[in-house]
C-alpha atoms as a PDB file:
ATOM      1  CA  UNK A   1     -25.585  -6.375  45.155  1.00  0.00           C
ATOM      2  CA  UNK A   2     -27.036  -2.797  44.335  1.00  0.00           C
ATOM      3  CA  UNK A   3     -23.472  -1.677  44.962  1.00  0.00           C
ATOM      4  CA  UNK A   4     -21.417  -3.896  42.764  1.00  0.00           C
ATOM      5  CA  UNK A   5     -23.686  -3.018  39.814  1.00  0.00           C
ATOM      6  CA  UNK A   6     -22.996   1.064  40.602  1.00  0.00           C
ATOM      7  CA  UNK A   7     -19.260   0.057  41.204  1.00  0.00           C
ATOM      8  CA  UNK A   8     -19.579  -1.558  37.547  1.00  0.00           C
ATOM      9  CA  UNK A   9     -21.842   1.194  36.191  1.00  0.00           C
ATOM     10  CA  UNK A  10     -18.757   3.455  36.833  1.00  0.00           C
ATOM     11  CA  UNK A  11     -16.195   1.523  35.718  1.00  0.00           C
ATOM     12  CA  UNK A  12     -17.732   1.394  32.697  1.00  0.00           C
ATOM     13  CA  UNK A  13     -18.137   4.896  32.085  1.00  0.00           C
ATOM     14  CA  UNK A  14     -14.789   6.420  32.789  1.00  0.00           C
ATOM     15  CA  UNK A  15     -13.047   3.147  31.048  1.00  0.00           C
ATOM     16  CA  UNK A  16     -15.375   4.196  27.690  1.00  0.00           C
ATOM     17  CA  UNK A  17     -14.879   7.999  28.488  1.00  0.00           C
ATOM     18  CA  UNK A  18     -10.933   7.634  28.496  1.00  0.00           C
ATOM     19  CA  UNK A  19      -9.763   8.637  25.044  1.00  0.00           C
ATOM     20  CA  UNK A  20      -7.698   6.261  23.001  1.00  0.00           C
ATOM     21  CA  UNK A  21      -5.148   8.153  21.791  1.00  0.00           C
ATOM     22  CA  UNK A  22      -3.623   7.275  18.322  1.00  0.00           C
ATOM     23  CA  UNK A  23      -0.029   7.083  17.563  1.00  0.00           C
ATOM     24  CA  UNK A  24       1.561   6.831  13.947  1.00  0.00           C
ATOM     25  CA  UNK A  25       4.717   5.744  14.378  1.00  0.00           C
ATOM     26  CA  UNK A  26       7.036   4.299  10.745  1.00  0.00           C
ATOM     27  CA  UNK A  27       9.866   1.711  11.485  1.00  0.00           C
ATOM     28  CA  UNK A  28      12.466   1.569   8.898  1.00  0.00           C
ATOM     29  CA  UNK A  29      12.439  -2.296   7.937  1.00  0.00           C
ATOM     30  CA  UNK A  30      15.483  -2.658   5.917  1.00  0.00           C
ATOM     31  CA  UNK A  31      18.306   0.025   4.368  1.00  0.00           C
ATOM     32  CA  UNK A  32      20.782  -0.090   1.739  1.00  0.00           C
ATOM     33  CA  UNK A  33      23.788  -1.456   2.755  1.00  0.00           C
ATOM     34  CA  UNK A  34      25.899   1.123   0.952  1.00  0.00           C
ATOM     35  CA  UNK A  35      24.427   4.291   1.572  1.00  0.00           C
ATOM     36  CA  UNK A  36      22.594   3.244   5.011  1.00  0.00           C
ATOM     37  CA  UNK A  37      19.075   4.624   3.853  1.00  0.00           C
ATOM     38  CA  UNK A  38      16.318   3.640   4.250  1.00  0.00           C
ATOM     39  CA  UNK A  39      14.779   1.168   1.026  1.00  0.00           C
ATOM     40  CA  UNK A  40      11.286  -0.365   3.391  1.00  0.00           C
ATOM     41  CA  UNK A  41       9.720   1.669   5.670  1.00  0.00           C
ATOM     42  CA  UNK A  42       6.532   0.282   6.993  1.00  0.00           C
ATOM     43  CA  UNK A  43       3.745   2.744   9.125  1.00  0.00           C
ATOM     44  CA  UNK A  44       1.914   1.790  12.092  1.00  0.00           C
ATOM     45  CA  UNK A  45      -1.010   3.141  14.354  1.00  0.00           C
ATOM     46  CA  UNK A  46      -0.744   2.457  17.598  1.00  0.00           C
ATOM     47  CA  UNK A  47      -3.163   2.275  20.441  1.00  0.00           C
ATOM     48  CA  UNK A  48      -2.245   1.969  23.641  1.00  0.00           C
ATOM     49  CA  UNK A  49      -0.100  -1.669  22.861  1.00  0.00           C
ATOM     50  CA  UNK A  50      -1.743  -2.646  20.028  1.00  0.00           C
ATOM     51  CA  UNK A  51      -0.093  -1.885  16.775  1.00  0.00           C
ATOM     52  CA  UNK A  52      -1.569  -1.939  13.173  1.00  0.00           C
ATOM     53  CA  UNK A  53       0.551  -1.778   9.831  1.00  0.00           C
ATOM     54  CA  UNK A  54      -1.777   0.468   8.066  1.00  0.00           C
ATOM     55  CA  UNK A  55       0.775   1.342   4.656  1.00  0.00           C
ATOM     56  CA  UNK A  56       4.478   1.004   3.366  1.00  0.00           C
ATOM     57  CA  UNK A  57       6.623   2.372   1.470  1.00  0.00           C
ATOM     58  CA  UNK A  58       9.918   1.597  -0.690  1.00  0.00           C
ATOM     59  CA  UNK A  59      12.430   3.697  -1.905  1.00  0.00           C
ATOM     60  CA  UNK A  60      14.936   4.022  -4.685  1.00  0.00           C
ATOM     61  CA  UNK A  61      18.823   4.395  -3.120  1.00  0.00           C
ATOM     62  CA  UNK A  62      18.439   7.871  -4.060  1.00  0.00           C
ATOM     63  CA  UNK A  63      15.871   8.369  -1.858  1.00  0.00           C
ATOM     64  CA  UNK A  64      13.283   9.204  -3.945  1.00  0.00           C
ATOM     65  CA  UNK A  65       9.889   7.289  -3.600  1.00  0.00           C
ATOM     66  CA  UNK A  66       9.532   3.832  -5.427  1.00  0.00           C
ATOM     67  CA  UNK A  67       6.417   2.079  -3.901  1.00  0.00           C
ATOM     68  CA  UNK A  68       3.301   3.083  -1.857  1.00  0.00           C
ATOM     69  CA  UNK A  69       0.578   1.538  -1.030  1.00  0.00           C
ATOM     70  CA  UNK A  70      -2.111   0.780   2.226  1.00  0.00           C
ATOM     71  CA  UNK A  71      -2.185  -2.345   3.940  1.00  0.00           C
ATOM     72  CA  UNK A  72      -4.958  -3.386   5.677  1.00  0.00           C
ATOM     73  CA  UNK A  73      -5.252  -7.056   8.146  1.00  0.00           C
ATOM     74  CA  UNK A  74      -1.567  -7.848   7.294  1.00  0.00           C
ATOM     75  CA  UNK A  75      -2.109  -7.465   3.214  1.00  0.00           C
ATOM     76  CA  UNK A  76      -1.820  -4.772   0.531  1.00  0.00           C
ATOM     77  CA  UNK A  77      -5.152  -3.620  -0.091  1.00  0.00           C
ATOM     78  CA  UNK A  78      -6.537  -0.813  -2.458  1.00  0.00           C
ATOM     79  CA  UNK A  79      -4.341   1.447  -5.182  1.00  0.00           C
ATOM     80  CA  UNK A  80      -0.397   0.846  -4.826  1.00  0.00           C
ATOM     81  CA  UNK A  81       1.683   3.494  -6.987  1.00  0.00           C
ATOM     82  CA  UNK A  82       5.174   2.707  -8.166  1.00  0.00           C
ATOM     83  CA  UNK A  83       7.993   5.268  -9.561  1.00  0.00           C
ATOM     84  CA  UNK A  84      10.740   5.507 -11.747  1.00  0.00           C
ATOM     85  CA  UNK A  85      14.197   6.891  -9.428  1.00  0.00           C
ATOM     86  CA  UNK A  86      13.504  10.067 -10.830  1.00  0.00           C
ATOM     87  CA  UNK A  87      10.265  10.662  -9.546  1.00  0.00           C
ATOM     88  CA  UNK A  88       8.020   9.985 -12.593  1.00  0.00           C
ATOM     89  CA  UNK A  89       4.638   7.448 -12.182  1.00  0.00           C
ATOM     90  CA  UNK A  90       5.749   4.104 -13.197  1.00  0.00           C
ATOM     91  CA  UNK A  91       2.226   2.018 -12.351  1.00  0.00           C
ATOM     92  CA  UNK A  92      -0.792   1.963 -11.064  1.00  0.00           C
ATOM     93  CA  UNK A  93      -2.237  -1.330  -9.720  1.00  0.00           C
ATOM     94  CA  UNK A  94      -4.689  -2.354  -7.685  1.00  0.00           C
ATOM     95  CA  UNK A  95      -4.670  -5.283  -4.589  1.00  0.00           C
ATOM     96  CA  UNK A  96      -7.435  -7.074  -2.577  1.00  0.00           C
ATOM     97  CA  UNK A  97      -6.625  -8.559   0.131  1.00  0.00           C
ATOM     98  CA  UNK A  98      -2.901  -9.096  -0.932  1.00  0.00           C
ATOM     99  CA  UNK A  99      -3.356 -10.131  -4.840  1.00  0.00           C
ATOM    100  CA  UNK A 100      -3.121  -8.158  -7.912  1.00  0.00           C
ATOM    101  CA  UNK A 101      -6.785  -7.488  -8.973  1.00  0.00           C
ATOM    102  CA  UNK A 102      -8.358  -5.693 -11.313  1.00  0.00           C
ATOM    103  CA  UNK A 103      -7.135  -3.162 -14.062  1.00  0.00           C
ATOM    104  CA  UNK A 104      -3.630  -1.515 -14.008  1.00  0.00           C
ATOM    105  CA  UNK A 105      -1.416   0.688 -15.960  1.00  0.00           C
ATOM    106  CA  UNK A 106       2.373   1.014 -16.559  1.00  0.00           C
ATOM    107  CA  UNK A 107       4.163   3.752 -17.889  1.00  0.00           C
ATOM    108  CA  UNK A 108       6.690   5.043 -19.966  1.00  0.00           C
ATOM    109  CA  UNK A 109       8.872   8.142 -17.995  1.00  0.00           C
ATOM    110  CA  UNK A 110       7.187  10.523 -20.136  1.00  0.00           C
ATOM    111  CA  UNK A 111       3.659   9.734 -18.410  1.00  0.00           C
ATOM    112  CA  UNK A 112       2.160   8.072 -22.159  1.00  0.00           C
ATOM    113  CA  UNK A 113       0.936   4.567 -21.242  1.00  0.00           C
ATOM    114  CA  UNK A 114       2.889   1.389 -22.254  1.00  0.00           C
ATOM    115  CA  UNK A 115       0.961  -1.693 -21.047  1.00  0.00           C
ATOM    116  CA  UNK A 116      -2.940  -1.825 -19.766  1.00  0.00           C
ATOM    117  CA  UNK A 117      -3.106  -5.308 -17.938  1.00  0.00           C
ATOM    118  CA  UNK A 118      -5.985  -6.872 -16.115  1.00  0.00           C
ATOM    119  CA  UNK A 119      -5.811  -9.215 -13.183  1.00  0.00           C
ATOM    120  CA  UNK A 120      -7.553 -11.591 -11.310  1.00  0.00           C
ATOM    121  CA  UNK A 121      -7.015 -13.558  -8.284  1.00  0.00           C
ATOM    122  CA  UNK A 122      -3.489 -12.356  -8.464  1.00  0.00           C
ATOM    123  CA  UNK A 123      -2.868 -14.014 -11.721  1.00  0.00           C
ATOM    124  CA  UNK A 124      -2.834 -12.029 -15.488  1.00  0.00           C
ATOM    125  CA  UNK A 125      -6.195 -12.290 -16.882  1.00  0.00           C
ATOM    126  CA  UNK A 126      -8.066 -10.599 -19.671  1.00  0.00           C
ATOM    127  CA  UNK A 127      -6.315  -8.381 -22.769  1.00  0.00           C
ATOM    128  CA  UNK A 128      -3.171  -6.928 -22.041  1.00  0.00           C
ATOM    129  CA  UNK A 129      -2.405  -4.007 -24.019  1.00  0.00           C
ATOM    130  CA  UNK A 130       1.078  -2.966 -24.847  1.00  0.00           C
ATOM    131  CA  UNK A 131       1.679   0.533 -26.662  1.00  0.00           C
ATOM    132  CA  UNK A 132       5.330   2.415 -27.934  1.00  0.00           C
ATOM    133  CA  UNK A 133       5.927   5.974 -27.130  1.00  0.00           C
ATOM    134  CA  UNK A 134       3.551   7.592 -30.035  1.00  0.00           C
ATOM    135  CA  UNK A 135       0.441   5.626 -28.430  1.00  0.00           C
ATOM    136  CA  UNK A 136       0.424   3.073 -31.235  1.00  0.00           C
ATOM    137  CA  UNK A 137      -0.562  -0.788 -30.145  1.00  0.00           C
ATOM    138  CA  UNK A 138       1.970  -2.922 -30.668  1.00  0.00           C
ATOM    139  CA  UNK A 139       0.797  -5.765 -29.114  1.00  0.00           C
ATOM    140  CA  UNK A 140      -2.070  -7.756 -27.637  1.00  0.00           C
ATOM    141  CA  UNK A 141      -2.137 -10.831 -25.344  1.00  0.00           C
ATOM    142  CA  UNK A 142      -5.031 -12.246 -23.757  1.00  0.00           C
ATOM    143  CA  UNK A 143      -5.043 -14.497 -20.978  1.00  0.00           C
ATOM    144  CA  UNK A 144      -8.258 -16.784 -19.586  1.00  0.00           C
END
């Protein structure tokens, strides 16, 4: 008995001293059908056979960067950033657990704000704020 609980002791140790090595690895999830680039690419850690999708990214056929974000149990979690084909922030938003939430920004190319918007639960809630070019408020909506 004294010798299966050694035999086990050991085990143990070396199978919690072995290092898990981590592997980020992206997978290009769908291309444009013109150019052949890629438009989704999702990223992945990887230990030993288990894979995560841990953040993704879309792009505009020019290559440039459209959409980031994390994703965390299968969902978009945390700050997602979106751009305009020519590199300039579009919006800021935020997601929990895969639905809008929270307060988020879009904006014009020239970086000046044109809509504040509020969500919750995924759906539009609160004031929504919508400005023109010279910072002026040109409308309000509210939404319960």
């Amino acid at each position: 008995m004294k010798k299966i609980f050694v035999i086990l002791g050991l085990a143990l140790l070396l199978a919690s001293c072995q290092s898990r090595d981590v592997r980020h690895v992206e997978r290009v999830a769908v291309r444009y059908a013109e150019s052949g680039k890629p438009w989704v690419i999702y990223y992945y850690e990887v230990v030993g056979k288990d894979s995560t999708c841990v953040e993704e990214k879309w792009f505009h056929e020019n290559g440039i960067l459209s959409l980031e974000g994390k994703i965390v149990d299968g969902k978009r979690e945390g700050v997602f950033k979106g751009y305009y084909p020519t590199g300039e922030l579009m919006s800021v938003g935020k997601f929990v657990k895969g639905q809008r939430e929270g307060q988020g920004k879009i904006y014009f190319r020239s970086g000046k704000v044109n809509v504040e918007n509020m969500y919750r639960n995924g759906e539009p809630y609160g004031v929504w704020k919508y400005y023109d070019e010279a910072g002026n408020i040109t409308d309000v909506k509210e939404y319960k």
